[in-house]
C-alpha atoms as a PDB file:
ATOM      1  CA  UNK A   1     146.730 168.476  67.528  1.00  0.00           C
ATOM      2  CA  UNK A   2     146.356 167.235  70.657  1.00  0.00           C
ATOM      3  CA  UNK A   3     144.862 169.665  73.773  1.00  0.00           C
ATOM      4  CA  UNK A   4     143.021 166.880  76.154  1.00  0.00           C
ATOM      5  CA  UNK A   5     144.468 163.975  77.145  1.00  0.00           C
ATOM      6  CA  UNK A   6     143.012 160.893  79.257  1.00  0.00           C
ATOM      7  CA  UNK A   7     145.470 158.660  80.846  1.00  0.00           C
ATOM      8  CA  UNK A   8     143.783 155.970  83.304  1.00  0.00           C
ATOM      9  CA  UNK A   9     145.956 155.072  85.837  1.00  0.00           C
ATOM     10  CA  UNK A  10     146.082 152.115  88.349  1.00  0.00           C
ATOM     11  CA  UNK A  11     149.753 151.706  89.542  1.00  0.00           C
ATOM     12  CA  UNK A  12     151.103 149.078  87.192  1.00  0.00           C
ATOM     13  CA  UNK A  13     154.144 148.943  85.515  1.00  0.00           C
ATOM     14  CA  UNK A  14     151.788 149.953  82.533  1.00  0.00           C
ATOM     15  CA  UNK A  15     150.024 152.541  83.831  1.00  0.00           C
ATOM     16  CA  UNK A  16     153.489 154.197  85.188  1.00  0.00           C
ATOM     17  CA  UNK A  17     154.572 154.347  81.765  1.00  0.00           C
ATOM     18  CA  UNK A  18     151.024 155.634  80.173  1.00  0.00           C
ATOM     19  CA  UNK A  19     151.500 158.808  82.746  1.00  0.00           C
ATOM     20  CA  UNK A  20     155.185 159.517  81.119  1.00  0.00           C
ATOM     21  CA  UNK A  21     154.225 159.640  77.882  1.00  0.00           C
ATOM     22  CA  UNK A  22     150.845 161.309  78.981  1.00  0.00           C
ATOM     23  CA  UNK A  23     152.705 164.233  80.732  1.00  0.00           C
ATOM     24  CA  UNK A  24     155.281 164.495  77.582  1.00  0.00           C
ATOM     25  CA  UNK A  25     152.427 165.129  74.837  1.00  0.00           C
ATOM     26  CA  UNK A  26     150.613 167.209  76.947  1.00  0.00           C
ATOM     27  CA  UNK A  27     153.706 169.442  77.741  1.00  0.00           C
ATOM     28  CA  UNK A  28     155.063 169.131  74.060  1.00  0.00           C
ATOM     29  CA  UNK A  29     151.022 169.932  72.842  1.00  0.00           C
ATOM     30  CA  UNK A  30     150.173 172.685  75.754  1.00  0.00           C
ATOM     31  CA  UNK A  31     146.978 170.206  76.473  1.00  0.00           C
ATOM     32  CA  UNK A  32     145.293 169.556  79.088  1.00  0.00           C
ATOM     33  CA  UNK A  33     145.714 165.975  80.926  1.00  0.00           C
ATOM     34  CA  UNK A  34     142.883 163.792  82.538  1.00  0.00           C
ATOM     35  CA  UNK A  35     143.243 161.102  84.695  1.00  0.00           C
ATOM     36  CA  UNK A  36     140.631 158.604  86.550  1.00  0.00           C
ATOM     37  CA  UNK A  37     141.065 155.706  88.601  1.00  0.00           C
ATOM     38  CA  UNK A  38     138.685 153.473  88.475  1.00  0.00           C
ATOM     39  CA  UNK A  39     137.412 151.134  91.573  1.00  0.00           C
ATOM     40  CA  UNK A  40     136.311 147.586  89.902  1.00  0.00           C
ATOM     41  CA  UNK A  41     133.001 147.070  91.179  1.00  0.00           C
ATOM     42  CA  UNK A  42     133.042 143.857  89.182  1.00  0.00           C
ATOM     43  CA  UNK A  43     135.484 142.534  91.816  1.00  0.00           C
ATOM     44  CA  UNK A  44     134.660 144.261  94.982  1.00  0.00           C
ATOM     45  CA  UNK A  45     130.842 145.105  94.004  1.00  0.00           C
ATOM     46  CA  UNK A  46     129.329 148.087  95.912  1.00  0.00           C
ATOM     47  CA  UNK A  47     129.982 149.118  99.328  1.00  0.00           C
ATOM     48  CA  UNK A  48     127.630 147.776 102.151  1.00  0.00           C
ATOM     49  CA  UNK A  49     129.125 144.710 103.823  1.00  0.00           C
ATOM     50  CA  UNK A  50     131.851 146.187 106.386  1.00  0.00           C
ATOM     51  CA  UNK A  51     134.835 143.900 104.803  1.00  0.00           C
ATOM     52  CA  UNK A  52     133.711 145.104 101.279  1.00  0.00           C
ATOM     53  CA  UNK A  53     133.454 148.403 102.375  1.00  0.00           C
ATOM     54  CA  UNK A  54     136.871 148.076 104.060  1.00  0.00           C
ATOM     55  CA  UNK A  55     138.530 146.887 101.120  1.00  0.00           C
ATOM     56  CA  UNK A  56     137.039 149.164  98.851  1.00  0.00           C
ATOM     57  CA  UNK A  57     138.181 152.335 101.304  1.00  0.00           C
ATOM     58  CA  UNK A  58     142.057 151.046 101.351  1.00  0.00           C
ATOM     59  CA  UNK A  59     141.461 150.818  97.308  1.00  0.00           C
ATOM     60  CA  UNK A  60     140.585 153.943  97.021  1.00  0.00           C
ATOM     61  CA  UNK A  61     143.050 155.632  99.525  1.00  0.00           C
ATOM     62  CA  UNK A  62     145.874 154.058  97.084  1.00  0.00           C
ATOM     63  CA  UNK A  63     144.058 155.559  93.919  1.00  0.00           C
ATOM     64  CA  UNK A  64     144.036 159.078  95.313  1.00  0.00           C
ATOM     65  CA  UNK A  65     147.550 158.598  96.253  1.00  0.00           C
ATOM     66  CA  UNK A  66     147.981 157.675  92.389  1.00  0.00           C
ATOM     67  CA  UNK A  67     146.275 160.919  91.422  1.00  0.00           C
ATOM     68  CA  UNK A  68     147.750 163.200  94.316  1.00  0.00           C
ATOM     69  CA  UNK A  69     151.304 162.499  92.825  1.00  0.00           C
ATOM     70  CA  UNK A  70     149.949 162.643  89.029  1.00  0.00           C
ATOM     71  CA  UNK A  71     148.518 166.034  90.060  1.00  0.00           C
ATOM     72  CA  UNK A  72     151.704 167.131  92.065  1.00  0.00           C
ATOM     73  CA  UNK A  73     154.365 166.351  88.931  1.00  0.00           C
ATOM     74  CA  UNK A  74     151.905 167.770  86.386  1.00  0.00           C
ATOM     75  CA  UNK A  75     151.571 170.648  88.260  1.00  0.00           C
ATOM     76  CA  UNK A  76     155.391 170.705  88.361  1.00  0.00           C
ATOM     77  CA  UNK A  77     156.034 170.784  85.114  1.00  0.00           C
ATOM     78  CA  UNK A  78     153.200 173.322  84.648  1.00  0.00           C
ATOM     79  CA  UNK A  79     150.518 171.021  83.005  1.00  0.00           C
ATOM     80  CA  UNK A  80     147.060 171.534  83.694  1.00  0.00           C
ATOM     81  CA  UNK A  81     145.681 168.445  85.158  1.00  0.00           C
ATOM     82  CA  UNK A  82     142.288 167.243  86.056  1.00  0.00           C
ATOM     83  CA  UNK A  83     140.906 163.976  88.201  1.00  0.00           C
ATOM     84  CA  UNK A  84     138.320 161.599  88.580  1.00  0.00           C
ATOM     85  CA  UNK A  85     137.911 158.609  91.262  1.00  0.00           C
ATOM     86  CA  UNK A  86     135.081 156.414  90.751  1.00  0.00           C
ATOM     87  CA  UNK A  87     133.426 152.935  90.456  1.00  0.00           C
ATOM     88  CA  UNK A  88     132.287 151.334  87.568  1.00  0.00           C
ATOM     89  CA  UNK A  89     133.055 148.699  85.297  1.00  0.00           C
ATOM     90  CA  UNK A  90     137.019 150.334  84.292  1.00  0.00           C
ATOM     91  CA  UNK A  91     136.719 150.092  80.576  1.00  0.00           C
ATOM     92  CA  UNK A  92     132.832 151.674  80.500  1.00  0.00           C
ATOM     93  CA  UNK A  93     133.997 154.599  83.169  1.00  0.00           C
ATOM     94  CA  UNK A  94     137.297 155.398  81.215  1.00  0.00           C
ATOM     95  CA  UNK A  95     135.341 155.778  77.902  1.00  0.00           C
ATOM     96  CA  UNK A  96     132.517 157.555  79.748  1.00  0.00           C
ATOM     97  CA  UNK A  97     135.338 160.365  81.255  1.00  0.00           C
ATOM     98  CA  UNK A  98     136.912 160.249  77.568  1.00  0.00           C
ATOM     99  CA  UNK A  99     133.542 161.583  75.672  1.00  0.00           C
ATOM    100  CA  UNK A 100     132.797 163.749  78.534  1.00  0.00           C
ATOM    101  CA  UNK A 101     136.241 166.068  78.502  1.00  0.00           C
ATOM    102  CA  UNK A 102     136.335 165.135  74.791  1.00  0.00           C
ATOM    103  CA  UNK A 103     139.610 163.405  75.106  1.00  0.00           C
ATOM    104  CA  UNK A 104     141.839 163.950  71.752  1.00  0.00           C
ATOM    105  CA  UNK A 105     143.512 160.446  73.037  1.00  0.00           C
ATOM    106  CA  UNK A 106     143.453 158.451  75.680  1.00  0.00           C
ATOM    107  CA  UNK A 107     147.262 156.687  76.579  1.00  0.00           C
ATOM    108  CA  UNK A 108     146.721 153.536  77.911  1.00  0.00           C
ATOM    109  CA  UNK A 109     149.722 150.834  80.044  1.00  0.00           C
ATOM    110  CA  UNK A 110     149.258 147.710  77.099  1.00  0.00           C
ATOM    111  CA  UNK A 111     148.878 145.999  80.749  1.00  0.00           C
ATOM    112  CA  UNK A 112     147.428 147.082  83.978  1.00  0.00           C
ATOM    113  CA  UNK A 113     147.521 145.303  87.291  1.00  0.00           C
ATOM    114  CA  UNK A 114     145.797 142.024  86.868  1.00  0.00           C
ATOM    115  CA  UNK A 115     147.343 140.728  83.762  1.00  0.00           C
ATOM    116  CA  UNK A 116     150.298 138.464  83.295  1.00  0.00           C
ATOM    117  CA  UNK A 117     153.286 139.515  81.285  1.00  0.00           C
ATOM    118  CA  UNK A 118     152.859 139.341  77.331  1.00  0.00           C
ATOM    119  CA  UNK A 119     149.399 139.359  77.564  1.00  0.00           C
ATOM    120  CA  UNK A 120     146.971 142.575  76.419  1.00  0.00           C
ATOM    121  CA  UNK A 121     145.090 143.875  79.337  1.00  0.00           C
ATOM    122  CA  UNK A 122     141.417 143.138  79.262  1.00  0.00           C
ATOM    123  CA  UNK A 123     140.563 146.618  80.031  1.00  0.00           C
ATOM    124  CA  UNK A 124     142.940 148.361  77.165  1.00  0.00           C
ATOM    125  CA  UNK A 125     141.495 145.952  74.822  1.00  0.00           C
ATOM    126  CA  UNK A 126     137.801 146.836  75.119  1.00  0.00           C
ATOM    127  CA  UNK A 127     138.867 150.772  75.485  1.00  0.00           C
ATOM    128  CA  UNK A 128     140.693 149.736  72.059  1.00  0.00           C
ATOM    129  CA  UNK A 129     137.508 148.220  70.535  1.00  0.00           C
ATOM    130  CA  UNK A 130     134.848 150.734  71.708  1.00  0.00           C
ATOM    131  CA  UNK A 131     136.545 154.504  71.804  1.00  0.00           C
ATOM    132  CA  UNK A 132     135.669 156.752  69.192  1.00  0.00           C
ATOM    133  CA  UNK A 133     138.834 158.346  69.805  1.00  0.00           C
ATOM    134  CA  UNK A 134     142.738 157.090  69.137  1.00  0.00           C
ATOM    135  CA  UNK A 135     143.905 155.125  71.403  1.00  0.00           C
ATOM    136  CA  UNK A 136     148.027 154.232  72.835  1.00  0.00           C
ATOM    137  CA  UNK A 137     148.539 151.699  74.623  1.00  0.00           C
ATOM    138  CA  UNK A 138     152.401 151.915  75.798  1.00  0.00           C
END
């Protein structure tokens, strides 16, 4: 049923529990989990000034730290598991990495890092709106 999933990660509460149920379909299905971070270039725009390019290094130092332990417990638990880092505009980049591994689903946190408690994350609601795949948002 299922044998790729995409779960975008970015160290919320959210995200955290997007990964768990991420890692148990893709153990219960045999399939093979993807995972991007995604560096906001909305926010932080492109490198080039040296604070920008400062911030945007320490961002994406924590983001591989995201995927190095998503890779390490998949791994683990003997689940193939593949990774992307970029920049981008999240919800365009996650869809992007979704068609191009032809993500069966893609397991979304219902809110990621900016959002405040009740409320639908911006980015799982456009992935919601424009995939042409199923979506979860946990």
């Amino acid at each position: 049923m299922y044998d790729t999933i995409l779960v975008p990660i970015d160290g919320s509460d959210g995200a955290n529990r997007a990964t768990e149920h991420g890692l148990e379909l893709a153990e219960r299905f045999d399939a093979t989990l993807y995972s991007i971070f995604v560096v906001d270039t909305r926010l932080y725009g492109e490198p080039g000034l040296s604070s920008t390019e400062l911030v945007i290094d320490e961002i994406e130092d924590t983001g591989h730290g995201y995927l190095k332990t998503l890779i390490e417990r998949a791994e683990n638990e003997g689940i193939e598991v593949e990774t992307r880092s970029c920049h981008g505009v999240p919800h365009r980049q996650i869809i992007e990495y979704a068609d191009e591994v032809d993500a069966d689903a893609i397991v979304m946190g219902f809110q990621g890092k900016t959002h405040s408690e009740g409320n639908i994350g911006s980015v799982v609601e456009r992935v919601l709106r424009d995939a042409s795949r199923p979506v979860f948002a946990v």
